[in-house]
C-alpha atoms as a PDB file:
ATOM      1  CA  UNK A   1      24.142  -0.662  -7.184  1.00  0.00           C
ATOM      2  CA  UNK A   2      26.047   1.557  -9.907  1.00  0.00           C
ATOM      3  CA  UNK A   3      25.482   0.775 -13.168  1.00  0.00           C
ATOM      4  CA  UNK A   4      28.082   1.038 -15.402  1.00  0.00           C
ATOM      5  CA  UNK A   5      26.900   2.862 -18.840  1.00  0.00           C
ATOM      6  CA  UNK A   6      29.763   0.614 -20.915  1.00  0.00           C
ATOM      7  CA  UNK A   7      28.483  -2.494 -19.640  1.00  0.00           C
ATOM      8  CA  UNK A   8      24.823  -1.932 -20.962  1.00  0.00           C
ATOM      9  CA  UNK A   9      26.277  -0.797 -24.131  1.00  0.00           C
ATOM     10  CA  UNK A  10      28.364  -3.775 -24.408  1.00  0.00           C
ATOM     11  CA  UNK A  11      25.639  -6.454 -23.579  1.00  0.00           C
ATOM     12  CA  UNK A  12      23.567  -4.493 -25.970  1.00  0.00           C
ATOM     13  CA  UNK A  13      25.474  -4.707 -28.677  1.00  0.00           C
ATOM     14  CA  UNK A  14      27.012  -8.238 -28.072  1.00  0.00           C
ATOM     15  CA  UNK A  15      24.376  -9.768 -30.193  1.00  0.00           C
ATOM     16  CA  UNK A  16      24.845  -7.498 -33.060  1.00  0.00           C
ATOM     17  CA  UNK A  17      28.268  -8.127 -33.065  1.00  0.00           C
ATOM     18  CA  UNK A  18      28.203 -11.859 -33.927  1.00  0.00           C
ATOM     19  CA  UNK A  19      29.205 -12.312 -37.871  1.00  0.00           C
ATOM     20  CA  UNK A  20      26.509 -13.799 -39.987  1.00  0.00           C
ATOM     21  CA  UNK A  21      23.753 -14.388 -37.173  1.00  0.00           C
ATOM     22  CA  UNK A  22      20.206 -15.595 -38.182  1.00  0.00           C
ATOM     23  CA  UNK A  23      17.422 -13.710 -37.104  1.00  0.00           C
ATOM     24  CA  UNK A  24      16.344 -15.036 -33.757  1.00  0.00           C
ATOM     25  CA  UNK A  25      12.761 -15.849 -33.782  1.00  0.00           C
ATOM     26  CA  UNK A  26      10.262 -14.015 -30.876  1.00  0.00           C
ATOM     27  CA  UNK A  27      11.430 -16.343 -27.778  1.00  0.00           C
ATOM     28  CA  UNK A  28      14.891 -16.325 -28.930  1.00  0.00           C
ATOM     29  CA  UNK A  29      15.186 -12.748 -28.895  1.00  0.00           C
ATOM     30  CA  UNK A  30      13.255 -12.974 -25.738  1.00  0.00           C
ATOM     31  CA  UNK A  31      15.889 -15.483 -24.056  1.00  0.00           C
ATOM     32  CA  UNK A  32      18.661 -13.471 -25.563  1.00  0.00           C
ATOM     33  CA  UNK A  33      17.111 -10.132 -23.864  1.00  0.00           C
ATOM     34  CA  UNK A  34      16.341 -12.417 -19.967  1.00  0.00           C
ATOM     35  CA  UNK A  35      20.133 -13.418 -20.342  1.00  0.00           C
ATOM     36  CA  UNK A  36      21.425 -10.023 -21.134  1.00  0.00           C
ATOM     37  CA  UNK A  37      19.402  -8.523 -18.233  1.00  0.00           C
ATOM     38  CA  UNK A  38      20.741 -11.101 -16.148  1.00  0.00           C
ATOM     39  CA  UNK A  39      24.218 -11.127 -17.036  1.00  0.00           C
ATOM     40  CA  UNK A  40      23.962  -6.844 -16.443  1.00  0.00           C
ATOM     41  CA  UNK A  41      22.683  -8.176 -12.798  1.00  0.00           C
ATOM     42  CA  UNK A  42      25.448  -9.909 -12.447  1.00  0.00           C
ATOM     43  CA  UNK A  43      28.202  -7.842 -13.346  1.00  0.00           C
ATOM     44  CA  UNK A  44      26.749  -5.350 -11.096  1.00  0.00           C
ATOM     45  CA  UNK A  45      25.818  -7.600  -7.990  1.00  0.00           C
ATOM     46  CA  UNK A  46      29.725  -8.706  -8.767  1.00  0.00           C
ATOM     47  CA  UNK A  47      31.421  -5.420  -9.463  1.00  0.00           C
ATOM     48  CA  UNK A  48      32.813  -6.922 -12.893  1.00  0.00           C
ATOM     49  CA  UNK A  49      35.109  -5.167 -15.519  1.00  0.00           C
ATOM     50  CA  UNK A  50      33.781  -5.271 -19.215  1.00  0.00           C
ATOM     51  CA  UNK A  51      36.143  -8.213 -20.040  1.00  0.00           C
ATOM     52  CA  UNK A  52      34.991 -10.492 -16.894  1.00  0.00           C
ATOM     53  CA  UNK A  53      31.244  -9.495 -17.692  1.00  0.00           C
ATOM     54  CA  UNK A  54      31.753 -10.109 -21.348  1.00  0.00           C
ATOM     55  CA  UNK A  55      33.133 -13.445 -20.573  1.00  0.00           C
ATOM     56  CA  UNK A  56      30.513 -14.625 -18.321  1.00  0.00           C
ATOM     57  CA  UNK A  57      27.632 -13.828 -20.900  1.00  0.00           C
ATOM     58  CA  UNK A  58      29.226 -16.240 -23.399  1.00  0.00           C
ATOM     59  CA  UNK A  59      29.887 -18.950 -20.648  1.00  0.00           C
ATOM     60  CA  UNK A  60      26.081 -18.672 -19.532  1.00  0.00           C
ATOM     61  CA  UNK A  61      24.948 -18.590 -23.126  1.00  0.00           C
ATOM     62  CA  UNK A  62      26.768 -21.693 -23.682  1.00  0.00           C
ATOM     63  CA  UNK A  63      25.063 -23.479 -20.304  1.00  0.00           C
ATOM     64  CA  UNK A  64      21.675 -22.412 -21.484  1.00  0.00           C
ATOM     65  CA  UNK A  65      22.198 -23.833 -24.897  1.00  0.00           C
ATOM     66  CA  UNK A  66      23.132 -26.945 -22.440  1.00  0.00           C
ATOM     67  CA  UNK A  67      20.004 -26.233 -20.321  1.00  0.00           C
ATOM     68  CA  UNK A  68      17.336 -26.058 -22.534  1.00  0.00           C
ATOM     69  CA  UNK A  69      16.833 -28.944 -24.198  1.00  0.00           C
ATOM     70  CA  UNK A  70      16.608 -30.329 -20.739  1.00  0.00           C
ATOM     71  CA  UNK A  71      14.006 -27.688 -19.288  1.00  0.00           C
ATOM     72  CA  UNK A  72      11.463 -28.886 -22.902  1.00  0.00           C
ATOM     73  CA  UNK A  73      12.312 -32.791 -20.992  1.00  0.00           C
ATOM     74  CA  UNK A  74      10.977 -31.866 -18.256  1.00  0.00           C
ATOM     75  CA  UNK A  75       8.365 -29.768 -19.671  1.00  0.00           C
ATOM     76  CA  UNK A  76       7.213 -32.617 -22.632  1.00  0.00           C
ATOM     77  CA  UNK A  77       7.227 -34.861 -19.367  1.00  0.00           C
ATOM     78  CA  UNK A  78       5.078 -32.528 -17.040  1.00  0.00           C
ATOM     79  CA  UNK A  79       2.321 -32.389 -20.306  1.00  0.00           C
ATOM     80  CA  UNK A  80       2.534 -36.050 -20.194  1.00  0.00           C
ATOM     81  CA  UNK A  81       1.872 -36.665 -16.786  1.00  0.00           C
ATOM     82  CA  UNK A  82      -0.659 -33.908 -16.180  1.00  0.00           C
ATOM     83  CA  UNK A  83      -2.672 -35.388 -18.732  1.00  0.00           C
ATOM     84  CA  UNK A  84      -2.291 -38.696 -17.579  1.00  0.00           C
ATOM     85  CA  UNK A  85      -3.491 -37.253 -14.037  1.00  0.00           C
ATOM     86  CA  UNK A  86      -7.150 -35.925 -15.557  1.00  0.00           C
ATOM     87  CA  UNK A  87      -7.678 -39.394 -17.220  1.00  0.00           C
ATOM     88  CA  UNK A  88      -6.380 -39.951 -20.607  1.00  0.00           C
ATOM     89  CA  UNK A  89      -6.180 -43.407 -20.967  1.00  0.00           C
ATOM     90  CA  UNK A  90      -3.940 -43.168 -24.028  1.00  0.00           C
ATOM     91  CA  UNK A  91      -1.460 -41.690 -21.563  1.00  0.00           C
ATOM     92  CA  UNK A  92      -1.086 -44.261 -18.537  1.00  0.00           C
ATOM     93  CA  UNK A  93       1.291 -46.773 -19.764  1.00  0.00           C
ATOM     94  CA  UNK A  94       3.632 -43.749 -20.449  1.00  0.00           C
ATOM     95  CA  UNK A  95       3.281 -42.411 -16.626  1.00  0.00           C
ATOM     96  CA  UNK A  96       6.767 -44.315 -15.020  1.00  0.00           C
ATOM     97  CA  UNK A  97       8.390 -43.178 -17.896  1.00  0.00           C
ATOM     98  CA  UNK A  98       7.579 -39.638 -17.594  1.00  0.00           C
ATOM     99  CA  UNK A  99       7.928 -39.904 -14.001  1.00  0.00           C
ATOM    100  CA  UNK A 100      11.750 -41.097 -14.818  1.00  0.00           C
ATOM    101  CA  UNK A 101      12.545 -38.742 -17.234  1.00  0.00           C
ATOM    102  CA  UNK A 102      11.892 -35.661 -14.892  1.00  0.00           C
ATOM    103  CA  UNK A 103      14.068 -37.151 -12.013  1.00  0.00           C
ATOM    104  CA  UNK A 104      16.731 -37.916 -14.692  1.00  0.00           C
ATOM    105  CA  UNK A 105      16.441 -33.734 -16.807  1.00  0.00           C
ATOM    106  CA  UNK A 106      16.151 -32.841 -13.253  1.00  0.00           C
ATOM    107  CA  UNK A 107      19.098 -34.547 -12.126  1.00  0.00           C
ATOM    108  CA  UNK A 108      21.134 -33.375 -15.181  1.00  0.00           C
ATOM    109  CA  UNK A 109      20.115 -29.962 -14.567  1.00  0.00           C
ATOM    110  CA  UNK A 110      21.689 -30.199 -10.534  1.00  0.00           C
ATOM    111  CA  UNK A 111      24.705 -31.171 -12.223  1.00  0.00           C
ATOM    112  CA  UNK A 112      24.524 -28.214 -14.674  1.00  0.00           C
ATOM    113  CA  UNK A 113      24.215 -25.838 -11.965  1.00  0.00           C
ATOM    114  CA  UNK A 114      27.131 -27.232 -10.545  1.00  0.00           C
ATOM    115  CA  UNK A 115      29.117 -27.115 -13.678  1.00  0.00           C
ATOM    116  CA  UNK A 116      28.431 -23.616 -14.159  1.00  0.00           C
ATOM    117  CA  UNK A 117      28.917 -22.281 -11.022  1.00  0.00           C
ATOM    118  CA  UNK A 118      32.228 -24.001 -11.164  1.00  0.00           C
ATOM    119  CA  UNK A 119      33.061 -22.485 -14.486  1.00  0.00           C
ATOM    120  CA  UNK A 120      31.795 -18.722 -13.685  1.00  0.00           C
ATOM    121  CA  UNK A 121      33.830 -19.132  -9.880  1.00  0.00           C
ATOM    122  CA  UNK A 122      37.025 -20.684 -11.059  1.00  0.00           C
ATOM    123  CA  UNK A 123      38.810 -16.944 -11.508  1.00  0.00           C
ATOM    124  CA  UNK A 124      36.897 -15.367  -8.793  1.00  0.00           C
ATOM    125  CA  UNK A 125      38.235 -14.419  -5.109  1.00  0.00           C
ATOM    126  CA  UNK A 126      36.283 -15.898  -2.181  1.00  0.00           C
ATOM    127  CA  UNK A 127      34.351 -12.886  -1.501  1.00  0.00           C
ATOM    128  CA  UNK A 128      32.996 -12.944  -5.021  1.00  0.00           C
ATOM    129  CA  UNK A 129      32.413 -16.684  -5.368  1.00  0.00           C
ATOM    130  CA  UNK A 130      30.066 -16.218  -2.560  1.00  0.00           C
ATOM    131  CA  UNK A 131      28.371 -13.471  -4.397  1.00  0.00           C
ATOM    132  CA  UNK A 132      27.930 -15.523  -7.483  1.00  0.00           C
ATOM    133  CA  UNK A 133      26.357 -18.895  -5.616  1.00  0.00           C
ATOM    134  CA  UNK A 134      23.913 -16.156  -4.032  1.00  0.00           C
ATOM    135  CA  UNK A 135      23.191 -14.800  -7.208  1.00  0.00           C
ATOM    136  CA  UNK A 136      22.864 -18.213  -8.788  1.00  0.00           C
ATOM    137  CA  UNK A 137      20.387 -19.572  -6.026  1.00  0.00           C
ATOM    138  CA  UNK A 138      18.317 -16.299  -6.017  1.00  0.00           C
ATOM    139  CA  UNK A 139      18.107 -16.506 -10.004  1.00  0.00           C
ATOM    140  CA  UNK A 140      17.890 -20.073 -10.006  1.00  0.00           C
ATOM    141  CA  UNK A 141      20.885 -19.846 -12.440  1.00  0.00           C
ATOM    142  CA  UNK A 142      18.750 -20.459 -15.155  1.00  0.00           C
ATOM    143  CA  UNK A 143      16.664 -18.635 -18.172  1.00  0.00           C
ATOM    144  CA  UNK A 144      13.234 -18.973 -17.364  1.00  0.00           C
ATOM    145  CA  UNK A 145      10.647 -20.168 -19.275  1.00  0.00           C
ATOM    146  CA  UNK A 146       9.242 -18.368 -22.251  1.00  0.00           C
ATOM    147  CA  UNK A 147       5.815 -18.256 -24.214  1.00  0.00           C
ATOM    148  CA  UNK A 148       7.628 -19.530 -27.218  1.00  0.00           C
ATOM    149  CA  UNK A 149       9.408 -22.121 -26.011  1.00  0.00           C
ATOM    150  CA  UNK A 150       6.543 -23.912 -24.477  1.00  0.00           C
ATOM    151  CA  UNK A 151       4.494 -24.440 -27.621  1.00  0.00           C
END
């Protein structure tokens, strides 16, 4: 795969160019760095021009933002139930609940994938499309977890 030296610079300096930013804390600079890595994967797996790369960073950025409140359901659920699971009493009325709560994040997170792969696709050729649901699936479209986001 070819990496293109404009690209790099251009995902690299995407951050910096947003007016006014906070400072991202530890995992959000972490995040920020996955989805920049990920979005270079992509334009390379996908042979994308700065614009179409450019384009698909912000559209993924926006689908995480979507995504992660989601992935800390799940998580906050998972805690729940895996403490329920060694015996804390305090816990076991809250099991169906938790239970529910991961099938629904879970369920919304399908749909996300969906959406977004829909979204990135819609000004692809066929060819291309393909590459992106294979890059998706492989990647799990998603930003994975991070120490900081955890706690």
């Amino acid at each position: 795969m070819k990496t293109h030296p404009w690209l790099v610079l251009a995902l690299t300096l995407l951050p910096v160019a947003a007016p006014h930013a906070a400072e991202p804390d530890g995992a959000e600079r972490a995040q920020k760095q996955a989805r920049m890595k990920r979005v270079l994967s992509l334009a390379e797996d996908l042979e994308l021009n700065e614009a179409q790369a450019l384009k698909m960073a912000e559209t993924m950025r926006q689908f995480d933002e979507r995504r992660l409140p989601l992935l800390r359901q799940v998580h906050a659920s998972a805690q729940v139930l895996r403490r329920a699971a060694k015996g804390d009493a305090s816990l076991q009325a809250q099991v169906d609940q938790a239970v529910q709560q991961v099938f629904d994040a879970r369920a919304q997170l399908t749909a996300l994938e969906r959406e977004l792969y829909q979204t990135l696709a819609r000004e692809l050729p066929p060819q291309k499309r393909a590459q992106l649901a294979i890059f998706l699936a492989r990647n799990d479209g998603k930003m994975k977890w991070r120490k900081g986001d955890r706690d």
